[in-house]
Protein backbone atom coordinates (compact mmCIF):
# COMPACT_ATOMS: atom_id res chain seq x y z
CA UNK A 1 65.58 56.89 -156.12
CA UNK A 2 68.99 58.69 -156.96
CA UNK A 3 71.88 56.62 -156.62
CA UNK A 4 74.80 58.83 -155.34
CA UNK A 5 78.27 57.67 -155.53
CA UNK A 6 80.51 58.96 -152.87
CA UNK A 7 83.74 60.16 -154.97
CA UNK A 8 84.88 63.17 -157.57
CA UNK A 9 86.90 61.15 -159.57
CA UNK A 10 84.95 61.09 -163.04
CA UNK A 11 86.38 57.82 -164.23
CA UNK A 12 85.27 56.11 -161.46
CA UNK A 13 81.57 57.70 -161.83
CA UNK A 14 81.34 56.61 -165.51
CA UNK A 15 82.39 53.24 -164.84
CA UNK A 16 79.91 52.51 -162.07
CA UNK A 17 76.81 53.96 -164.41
CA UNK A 18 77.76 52.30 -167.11
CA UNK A 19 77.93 48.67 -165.18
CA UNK A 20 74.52 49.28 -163.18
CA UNK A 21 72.95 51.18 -166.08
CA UNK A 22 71.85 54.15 -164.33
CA UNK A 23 72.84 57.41 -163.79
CA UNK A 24 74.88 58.33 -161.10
CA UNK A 25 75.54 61.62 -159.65
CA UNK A 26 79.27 62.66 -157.61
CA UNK A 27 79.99 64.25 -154.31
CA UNK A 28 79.72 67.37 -157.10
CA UNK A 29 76.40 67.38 -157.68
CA UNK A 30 74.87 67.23 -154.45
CA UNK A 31 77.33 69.49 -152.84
CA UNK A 32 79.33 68.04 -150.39
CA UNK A 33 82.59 70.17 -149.84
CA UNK A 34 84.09 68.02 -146.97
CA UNK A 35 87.07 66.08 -147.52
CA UNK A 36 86.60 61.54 -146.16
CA UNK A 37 89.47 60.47 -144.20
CA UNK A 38 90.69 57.12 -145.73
CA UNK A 39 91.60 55.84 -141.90
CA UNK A 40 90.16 52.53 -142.30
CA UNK A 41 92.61 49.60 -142.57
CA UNK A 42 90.81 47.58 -145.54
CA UNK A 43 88.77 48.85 -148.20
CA UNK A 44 85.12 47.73 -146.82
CA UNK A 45 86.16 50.27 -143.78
CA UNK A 46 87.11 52.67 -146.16
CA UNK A 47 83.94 52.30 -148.24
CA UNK A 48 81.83 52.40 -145.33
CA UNK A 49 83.54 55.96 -143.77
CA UNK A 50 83.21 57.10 -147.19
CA UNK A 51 79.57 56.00 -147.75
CA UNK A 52 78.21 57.31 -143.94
CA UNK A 53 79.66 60.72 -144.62
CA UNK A 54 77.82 61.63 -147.99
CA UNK A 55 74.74 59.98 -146.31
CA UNK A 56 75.01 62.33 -143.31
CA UNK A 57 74.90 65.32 -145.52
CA UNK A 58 72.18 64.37 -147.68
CA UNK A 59 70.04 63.58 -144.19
CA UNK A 60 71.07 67.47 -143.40
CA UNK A 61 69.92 68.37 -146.10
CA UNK A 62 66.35 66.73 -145.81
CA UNK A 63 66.00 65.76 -149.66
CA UNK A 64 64.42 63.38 -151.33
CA UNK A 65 65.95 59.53 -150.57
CA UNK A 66 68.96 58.34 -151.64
CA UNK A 67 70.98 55.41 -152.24
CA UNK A 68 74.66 56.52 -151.79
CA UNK A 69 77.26 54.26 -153.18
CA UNK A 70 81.15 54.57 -152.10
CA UNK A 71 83.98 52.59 -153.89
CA UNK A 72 87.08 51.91 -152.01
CA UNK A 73 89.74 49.64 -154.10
CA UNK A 74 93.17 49.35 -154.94
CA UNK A 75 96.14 47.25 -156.19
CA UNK A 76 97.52 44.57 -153.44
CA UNK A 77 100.67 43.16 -154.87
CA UNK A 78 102.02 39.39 -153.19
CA UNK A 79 105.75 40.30 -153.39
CA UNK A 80 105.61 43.51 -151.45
CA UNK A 81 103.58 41.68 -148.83
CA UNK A 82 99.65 43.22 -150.04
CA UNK A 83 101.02 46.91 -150.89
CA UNK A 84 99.96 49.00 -151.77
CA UNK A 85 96.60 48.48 -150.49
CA UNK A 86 94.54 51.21 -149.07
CA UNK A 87 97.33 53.59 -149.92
CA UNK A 88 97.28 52.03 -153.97
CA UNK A 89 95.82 56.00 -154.86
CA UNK A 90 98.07 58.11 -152.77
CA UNK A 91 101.14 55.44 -153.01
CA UNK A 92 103.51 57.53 -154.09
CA UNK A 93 102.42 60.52 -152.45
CA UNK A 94 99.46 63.24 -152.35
CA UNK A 95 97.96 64.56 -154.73
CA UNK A 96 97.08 61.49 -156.61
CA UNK A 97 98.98 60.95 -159.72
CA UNK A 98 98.48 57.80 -161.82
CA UNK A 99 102.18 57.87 -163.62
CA UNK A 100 103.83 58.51 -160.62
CA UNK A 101 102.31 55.75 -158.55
CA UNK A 102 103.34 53.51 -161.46
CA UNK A 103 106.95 54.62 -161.48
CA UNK A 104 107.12 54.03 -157.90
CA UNK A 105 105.33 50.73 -157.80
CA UNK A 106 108.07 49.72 -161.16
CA UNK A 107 110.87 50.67 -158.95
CA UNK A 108 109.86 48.64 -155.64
CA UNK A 109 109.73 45.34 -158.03
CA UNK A 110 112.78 46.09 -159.73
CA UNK A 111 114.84 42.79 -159.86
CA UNK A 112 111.70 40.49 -159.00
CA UNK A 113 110.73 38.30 -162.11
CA UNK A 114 107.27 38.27 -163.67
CA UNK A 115 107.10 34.69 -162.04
CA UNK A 116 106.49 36.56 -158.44
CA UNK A 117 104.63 39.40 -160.13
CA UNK A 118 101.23 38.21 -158.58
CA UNK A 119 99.24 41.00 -157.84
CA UNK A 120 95.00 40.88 -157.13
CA UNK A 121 92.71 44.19 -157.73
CA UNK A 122 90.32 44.84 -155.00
CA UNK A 123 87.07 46.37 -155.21
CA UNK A 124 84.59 47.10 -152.16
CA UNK A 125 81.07 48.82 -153.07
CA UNK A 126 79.68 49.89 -149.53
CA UNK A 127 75.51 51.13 -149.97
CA UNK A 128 73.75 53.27 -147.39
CA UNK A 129 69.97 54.00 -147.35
CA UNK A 130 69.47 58.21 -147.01
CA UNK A 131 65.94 58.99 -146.06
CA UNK A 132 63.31 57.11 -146.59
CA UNK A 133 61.88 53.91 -144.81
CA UNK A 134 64.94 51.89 -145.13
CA UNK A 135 67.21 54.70 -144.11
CA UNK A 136 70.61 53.48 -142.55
CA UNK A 137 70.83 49.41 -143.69
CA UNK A 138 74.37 49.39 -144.86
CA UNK A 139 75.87 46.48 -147.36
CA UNK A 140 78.93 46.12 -148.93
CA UNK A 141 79.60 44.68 -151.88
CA UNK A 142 83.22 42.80 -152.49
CA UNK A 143 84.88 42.22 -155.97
CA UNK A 144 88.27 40.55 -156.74
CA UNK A 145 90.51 40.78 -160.28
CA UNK A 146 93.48 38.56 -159.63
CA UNK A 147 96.81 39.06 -162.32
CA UNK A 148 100.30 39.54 -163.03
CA UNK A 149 102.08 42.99 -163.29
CA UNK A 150 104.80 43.49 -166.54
CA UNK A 151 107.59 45.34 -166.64
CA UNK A 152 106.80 48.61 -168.02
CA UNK A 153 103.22 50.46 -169.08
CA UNK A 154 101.50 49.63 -171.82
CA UNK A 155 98.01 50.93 -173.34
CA UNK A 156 96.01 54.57 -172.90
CA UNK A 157 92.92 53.44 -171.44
CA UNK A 158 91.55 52.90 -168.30
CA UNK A 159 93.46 55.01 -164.87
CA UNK A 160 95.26 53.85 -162.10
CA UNK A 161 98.04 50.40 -162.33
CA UNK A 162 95.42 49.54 -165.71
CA UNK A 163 98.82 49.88 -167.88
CA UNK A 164 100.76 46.83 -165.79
CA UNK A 165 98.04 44.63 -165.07
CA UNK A 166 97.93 42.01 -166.87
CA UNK A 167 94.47 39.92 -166.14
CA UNK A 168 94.86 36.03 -165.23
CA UNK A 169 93.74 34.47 -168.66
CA UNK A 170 95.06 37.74 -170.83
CA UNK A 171 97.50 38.97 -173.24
CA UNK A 172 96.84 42.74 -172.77
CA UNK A 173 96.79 45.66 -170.19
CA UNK A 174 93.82 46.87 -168.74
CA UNK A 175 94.62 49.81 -170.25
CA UNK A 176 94.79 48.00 -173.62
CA UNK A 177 91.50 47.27 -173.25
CA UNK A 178 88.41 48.60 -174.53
CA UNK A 179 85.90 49.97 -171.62
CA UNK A 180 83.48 46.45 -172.03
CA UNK A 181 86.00 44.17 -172.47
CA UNK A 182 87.11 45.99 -168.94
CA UNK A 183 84.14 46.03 -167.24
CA UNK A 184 83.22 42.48 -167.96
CA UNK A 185 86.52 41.15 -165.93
CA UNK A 186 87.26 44.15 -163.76
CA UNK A 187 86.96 44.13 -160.08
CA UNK A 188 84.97 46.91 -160.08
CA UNK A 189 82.52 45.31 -162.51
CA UNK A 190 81.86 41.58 -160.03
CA UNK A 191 81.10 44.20 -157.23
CA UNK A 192 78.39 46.42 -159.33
CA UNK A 193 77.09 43.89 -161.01
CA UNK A 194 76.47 42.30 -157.80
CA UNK A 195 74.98 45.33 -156.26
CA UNK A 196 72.87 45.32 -159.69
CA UNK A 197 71.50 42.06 -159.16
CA UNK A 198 70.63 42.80 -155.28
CA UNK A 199 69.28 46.49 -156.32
CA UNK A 200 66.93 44.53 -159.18
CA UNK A 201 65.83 42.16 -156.20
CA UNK A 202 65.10 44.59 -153.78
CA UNK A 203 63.04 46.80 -156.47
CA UNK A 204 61.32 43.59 -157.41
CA UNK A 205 60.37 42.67 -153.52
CA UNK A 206 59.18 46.02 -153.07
CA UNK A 207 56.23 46.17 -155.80
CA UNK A 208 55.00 42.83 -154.44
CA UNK A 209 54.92 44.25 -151.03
């Protein structure tokens, strides 16, 4: 069964692969030219909008079945109350843009000491059935990456806040991180691995069926 995960950002597509091991095809590939309005208030609703949309169109399109994936997550930060939240990709604005985001997020702790720097990534993986005998059946899948943000970027890897975030435990960056050592902490990784595990159990149930 194809796995499709519900986004066009490339870095998000090769991370999810590489931590369930599969391939995974993008909005891209199967054609879906509609844009997902991001109008739920946490990132499960978000997940779930985003994940019901790209199932509707493959059910149009009466292929073959599908499991479509959708990733919702974000940066909530304790001293400015959980923000930016839902809004952590388009926080300083649309388009997206990763070093402007940062600059703004810098500027709204300015003053505040790493002390109250607390900040938590949050991951939601929401999974919809398209076609087949289990069509429908939604899940979501919930990861958590809890840290401290510094003062100023550091590291090239990784996208997003990865150049503040400092993991609990850590004396490097996300972004000054290599792509395992990421995945192995990351928020992203605890909510694919768990949808892994559940896809490996479900695969397993059905051959004894």
């Amino acid at each position: 069964m194809n796995i499709i995960l519900a986004t066009r950002n490339r870095h998000k597509a090769r991370e999810i692969a590489e931590l369930l091991g599969r391939e995974v095809l993008t909005l891209d590939d199967i054609g879906f030219e509609g844009k997902v309005e991001e109008t739920g208030a946490s990132f499960e609703e978000n997940a779930r909008l985003k994940a019901a949309a790209a199932a509707r169109h493959l059910r149009a399109r009466r292929g073959t079945p599908a499991l479509v994936v959708a990733d919702d997550s974000g940066l909530e930060v304790e001293a400015l109350g959980g923000a930016p939240g839902v809004l952590s990709a388009r926080y300083a604005g649309v388009p997206s843009d990763d070093a402007a985001n940062n600059a703004k997020l810098l500027d709204a702790l300015r003053g505040v000491p790493l002390s109250r720097r607390g900040a938590r990534f949050r991951c939601a993986l929401a999974v919809e059935f398209a076609g087949g005998p289990r069509d429908g059946e939604p899940r979501t899948f919930e990861g958590i990456l809890r840290g401290t943000l510094g003062l100023r970027p550091k590291g090239r890897r990784g996208f997003g806040y990865d150049p503040l975030f400092f993991p609990e435990g850590h004396g490097r960056t996300i972004a000054e991180m290599t792509a395992s050592a990421k995945n192995a902490i990351s928020h992203r990784g605890a909510a694919a691995r768990a949808l892994r595990e559940w896809l490996e159990t479900s695969a397993s149930q059905a051959a004894h069926e």
